[in-house]
N, C-alpha and C. Protein backbone atom coordinates (compact mmCIF):
# COMPACT_ATOMS: atom_id res chain seq x y z
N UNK A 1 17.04 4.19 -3.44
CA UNK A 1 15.74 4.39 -2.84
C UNK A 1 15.31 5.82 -3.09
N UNK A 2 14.01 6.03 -3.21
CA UNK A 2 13.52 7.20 -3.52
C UNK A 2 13.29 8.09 -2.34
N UNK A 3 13.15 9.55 -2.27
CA UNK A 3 13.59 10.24 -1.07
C UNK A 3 12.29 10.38 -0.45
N UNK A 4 11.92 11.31 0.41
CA UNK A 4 10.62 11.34 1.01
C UNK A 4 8.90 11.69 0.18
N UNK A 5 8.05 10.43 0.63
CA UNK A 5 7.21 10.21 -0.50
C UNK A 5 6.11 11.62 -0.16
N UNK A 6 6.10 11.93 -1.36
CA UNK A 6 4.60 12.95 -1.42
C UNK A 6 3.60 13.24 -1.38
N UNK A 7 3.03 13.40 -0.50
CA UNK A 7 1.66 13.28 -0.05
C UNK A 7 0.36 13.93 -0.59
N UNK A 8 -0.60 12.93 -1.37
CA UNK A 8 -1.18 13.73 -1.96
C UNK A 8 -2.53 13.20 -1.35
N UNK A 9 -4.00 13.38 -2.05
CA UNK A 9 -4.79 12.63 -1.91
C UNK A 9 -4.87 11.84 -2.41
N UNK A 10 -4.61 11.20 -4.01
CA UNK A 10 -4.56 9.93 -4.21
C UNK A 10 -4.11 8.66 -3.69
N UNK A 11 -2.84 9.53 -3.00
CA UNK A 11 -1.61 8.65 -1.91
C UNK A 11 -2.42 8.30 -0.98
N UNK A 12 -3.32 9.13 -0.25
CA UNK A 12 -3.72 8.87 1.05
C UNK A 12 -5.10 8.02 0.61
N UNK A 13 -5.82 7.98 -0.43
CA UNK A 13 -6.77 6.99 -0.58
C UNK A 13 -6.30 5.22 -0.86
N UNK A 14 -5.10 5.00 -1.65
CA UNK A 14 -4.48 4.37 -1.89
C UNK A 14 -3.97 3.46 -0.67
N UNK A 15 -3.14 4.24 0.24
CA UNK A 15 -2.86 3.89 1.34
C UNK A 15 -4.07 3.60 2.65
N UNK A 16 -5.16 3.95 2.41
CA UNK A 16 -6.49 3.47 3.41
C UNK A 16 -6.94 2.10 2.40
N UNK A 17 -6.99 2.16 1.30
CA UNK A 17 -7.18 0.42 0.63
C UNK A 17 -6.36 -0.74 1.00
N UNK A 18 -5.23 -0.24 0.53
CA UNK A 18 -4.12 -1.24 1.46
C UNK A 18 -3.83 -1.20 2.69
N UNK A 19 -4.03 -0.51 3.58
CA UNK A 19 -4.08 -0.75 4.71
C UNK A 19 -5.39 -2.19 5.03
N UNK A 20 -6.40 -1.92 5.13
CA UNK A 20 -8.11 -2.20 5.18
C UNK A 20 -7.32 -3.96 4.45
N UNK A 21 -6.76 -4.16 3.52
CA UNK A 21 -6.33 -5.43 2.70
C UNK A 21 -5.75 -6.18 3.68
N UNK A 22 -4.62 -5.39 3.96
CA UNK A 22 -3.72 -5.93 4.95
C UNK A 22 -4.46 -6.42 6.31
N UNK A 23 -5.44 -5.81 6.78
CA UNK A 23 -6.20 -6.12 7.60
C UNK A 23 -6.51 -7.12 7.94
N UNK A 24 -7.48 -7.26 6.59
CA UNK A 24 -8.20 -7.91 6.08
C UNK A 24 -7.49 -9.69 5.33
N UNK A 25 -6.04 -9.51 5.17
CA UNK A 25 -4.75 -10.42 5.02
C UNK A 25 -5.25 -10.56 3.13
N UNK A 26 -5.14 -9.92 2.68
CA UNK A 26 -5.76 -9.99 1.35
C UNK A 26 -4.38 -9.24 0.47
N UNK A 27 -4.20 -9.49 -0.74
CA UNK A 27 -3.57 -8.92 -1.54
C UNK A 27 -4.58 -8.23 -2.60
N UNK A 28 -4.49 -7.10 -3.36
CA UNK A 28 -4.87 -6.18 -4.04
C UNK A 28 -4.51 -6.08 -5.36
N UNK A 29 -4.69 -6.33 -6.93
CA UNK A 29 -4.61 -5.84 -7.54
C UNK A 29 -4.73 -4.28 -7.98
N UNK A 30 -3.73 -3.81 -9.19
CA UNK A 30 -4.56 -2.53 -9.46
C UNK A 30 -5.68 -2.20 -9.66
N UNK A 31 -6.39 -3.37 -10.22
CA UNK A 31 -8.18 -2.50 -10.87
C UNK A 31 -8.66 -2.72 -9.52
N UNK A 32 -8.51 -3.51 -8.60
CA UNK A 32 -9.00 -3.25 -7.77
C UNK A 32 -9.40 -2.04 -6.66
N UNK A 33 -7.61 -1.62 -6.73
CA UNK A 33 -7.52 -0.37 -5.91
C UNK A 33 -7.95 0.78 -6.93
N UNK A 34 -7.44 0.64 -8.10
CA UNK A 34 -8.81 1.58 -8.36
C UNK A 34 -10.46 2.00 -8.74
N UNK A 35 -10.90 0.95 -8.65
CA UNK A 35 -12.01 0.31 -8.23
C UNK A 35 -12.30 0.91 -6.64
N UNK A 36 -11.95 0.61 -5.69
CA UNK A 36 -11.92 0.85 -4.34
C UNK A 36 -11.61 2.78 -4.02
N UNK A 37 -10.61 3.15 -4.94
CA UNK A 37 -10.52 4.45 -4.54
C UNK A 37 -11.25 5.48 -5.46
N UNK A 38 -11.62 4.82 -6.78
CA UNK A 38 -12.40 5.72 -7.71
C UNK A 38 -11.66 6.49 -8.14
N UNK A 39 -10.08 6.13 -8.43
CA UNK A 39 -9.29 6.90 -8.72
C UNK A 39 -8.96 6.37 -10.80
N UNK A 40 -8.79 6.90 -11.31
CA UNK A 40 -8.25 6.39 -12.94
C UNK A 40 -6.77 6.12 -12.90
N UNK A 41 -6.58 4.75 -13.86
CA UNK A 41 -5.08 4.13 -13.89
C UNK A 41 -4.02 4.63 -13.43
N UNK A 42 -3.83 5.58 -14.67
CA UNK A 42 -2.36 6.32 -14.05
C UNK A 42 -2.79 6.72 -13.09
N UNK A 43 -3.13 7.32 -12.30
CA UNK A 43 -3.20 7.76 -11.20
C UNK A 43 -2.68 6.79 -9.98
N UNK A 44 -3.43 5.75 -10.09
CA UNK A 44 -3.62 5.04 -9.12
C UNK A 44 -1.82 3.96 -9.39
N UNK A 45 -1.47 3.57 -10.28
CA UNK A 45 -0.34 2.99 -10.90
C UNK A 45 0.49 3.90 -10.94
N UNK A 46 0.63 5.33 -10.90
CA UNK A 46 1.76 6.21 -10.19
C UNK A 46 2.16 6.56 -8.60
N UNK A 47 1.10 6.26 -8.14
CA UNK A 47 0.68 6.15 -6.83
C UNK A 47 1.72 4.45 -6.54
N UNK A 48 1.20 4.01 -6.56
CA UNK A 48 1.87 2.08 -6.58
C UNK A 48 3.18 2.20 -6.80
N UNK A 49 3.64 2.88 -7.75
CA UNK A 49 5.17 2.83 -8.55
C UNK A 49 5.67 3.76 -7.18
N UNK A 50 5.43 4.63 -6.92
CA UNK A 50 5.97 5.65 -5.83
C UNK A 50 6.08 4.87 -4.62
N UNK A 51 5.28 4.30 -4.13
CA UNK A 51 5.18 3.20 -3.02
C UNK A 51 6.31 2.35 -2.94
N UNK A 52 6.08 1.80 -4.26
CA UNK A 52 6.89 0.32 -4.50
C UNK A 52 8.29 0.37 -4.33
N UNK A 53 8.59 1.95 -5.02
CA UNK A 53 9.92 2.59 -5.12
C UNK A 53 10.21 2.98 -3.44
N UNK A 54 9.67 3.22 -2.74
CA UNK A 54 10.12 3.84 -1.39
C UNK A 54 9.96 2.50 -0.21
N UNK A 55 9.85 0.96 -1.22
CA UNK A 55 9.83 -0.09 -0.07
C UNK A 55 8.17 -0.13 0.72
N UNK A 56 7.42 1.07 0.71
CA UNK A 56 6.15 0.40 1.21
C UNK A 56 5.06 -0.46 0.92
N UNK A 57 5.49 -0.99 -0.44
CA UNK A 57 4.65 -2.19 -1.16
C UNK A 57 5.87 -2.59 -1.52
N UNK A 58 4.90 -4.16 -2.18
CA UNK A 58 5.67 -4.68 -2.49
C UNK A 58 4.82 -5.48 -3.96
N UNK A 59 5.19 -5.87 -5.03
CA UNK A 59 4.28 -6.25 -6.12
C UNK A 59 4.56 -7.82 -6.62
N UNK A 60 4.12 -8.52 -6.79
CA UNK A 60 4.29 -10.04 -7.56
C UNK A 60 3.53 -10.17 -8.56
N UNK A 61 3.55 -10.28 -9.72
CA UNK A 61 3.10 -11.24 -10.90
C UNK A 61 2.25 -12.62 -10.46
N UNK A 62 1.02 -12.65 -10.82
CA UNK A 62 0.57 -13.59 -10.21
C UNK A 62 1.23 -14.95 -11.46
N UNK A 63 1.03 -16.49 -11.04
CA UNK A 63 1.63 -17.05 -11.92
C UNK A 63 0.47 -17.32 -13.17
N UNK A 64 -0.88 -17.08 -12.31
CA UNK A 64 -1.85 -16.76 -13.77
C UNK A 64 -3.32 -16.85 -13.02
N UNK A 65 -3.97 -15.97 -13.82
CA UNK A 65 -5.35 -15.33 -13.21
C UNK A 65 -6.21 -16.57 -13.18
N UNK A 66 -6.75 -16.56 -12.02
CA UNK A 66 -8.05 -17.58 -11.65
C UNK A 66 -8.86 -17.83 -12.86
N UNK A 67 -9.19 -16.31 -13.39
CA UNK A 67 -10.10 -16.67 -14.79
C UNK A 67 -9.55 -16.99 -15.72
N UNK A 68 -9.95 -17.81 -16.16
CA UNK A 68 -9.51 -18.48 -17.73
C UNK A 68 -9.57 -17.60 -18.42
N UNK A 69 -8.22 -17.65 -19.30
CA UNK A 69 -7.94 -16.36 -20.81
C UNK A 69 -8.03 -15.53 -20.04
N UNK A 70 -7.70 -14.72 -19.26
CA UNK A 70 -7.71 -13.81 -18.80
C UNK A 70 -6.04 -13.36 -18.31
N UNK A 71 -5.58 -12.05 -18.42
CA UNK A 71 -3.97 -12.30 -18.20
C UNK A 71 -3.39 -12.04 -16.73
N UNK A 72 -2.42 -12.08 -16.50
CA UNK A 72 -2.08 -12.03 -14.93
C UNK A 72 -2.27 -11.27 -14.37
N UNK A 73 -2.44 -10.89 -12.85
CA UNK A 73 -2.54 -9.50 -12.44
C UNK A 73 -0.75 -9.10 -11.62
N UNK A 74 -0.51 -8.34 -11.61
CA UNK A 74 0.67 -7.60 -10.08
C UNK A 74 -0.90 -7.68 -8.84
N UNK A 75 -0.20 -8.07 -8.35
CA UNK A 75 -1.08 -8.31 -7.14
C UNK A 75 0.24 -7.33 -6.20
N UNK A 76 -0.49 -6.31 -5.03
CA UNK A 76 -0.12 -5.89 -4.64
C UNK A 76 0.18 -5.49 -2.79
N UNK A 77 1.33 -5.35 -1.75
CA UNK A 77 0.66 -5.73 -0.42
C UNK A 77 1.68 -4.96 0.48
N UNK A 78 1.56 -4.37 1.17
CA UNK A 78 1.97 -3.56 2.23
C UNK A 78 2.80 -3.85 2.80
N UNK A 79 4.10 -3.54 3.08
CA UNK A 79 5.08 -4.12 3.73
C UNK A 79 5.05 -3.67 5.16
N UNK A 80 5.63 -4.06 6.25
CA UNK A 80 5.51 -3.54 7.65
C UNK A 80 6.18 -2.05 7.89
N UNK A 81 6.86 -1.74 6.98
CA UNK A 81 7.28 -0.27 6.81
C UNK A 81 6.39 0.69 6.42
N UNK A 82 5.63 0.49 5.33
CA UNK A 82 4.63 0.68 4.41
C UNK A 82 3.49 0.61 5.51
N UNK A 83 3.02 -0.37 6.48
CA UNK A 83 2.35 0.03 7.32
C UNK A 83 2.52 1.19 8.20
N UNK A 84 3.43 0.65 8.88
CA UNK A 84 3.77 1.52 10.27
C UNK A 84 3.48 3.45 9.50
N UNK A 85 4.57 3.79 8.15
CA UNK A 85 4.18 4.62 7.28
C UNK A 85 3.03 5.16 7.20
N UNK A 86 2.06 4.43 6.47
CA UNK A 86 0.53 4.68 6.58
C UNK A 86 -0.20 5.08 7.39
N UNK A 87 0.22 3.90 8.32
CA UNK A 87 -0.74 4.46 9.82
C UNK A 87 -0.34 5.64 10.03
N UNK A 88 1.34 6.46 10.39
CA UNK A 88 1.27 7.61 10.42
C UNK A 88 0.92 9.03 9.92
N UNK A 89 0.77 8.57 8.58
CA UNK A 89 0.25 9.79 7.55
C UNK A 89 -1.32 9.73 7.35
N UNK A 90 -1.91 8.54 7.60
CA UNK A 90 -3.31 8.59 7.95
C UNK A 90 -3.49 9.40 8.88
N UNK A 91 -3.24 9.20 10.29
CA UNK A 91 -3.76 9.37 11.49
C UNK A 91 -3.24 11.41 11.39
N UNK A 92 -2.18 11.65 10.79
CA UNK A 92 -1.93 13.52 10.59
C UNK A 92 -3.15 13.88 9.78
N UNK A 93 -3.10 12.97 8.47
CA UNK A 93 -4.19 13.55 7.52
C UNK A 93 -5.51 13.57 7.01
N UNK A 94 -5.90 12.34 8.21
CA UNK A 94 -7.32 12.08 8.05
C UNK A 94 -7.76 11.74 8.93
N UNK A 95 -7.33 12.26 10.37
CA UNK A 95 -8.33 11.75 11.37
C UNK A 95 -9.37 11.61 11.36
N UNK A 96 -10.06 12.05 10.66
CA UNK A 96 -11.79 12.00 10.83
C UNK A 96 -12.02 11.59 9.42
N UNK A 97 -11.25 11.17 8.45
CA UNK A 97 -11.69 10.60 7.76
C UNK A 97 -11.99 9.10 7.52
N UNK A 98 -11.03 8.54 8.03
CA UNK A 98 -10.86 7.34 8.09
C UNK A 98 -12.20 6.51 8.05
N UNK A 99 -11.87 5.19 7.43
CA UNK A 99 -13.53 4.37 7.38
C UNK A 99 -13.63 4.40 8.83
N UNK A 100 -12.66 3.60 9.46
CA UNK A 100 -12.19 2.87 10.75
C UNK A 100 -11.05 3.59 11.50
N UNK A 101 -10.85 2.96 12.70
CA UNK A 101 -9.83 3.42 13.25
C UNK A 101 -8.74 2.42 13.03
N UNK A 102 -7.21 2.77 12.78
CA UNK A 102 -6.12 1.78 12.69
C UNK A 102 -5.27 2.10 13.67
N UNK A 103 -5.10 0.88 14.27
CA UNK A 103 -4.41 0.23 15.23
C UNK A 103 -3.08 0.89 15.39
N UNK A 104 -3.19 0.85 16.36
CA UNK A 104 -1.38 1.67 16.61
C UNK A 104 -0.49 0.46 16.71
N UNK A 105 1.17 0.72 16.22
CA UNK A 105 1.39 -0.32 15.89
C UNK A 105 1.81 -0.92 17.54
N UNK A 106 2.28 -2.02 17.36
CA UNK A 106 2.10 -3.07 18.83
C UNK A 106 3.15 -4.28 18.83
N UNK A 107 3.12 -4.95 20.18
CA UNK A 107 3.81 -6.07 20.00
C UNK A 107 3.73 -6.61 18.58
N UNK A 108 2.58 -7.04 18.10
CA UNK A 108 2.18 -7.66 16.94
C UNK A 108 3.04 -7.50 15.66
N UNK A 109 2.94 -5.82 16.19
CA UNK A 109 4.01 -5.46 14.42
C UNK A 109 5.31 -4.41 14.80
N UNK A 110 6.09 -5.10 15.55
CA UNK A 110 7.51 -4.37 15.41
C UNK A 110 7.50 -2.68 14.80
N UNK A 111 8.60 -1.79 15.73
CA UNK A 111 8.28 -0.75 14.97
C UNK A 111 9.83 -1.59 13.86
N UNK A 112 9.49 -0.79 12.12
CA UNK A 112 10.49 -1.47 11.77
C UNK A 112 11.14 -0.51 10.95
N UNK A 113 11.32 0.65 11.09
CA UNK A 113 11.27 2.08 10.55
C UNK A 113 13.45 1.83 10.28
N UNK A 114 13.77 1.24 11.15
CA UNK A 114 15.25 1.62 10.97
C UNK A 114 15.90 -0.28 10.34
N UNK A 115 14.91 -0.87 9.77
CA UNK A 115 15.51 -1.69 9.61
C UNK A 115 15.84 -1.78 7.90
N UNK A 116 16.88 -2.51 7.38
CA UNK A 116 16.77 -2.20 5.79
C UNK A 116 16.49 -3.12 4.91
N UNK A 117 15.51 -2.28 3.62
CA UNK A 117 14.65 -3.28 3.17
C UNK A 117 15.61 -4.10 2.41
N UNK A 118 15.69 -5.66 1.96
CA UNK A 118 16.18 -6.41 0.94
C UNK A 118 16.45 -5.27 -0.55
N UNK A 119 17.77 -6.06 -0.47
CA UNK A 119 18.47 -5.34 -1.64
C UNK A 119 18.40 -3.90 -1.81
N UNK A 120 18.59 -3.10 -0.48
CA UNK A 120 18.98 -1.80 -0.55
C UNK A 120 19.10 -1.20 0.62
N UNK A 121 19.98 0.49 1.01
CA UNK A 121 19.87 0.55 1.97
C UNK A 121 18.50 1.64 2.00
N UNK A 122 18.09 2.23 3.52
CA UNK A 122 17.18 3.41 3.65
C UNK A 122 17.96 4.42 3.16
């Protein structure tokens, strides 16, 4: 597992899309999120890889894109770590930025900070 993630602004735009998804119960492609953050590929796909690597996403291969001839996407989605995460580095680094306000976490969503993700430890 990768050690403590780095906080940048791309990170923190990245992480208000997927949050807002998750919300919203939606999964995310990349063009989407960068589409959504106005951020360019690598950027936004180094951002994802850093995530993915520290357990707060999680990525699937779709088994094939809605549009015809068209090729698969990684569809992409927030894990409850990856939440709880978010919400905290939002709420230090953008209080007043935020679209919305996010929910503190609750019965609903376990804190799950000490539990370990599949196939590795924290």
């Amino acid at each position: 597992m990768a050690g403590p993630i780095r906080v940048t602004n791309p990170l923190l735009d990245v992480l208000e899309v997927l949050l807002q998804a998750f919300e919203s119960g939606e999964d995310l492609h990349g063009w989407a999120i960068m589409n959504a953050t106005q951020r360019s590929g690598p950027t936004v796909y180094g951002v994802l890889d850093r995530l993915e690597d520290a357990g707060w996403i999680s990525g699937q291969w779709e088994d094939e894109n809605p549009e015809p001839g068209k090729p698969r996407r990684r569809m992409y989605s927030i894990t409850p770590t990856g939440v709880i995460g978010a919400r905290e580095i939002l709420r230090k680094r953008r209080p007043q930025g935020l679209r919305r306000e996010l929910p503190a976490p609750g019965p609903a969503l376990p804190d799950l900070r000490n539990v370990v993700p599949q196939g590795g430890a924290m």
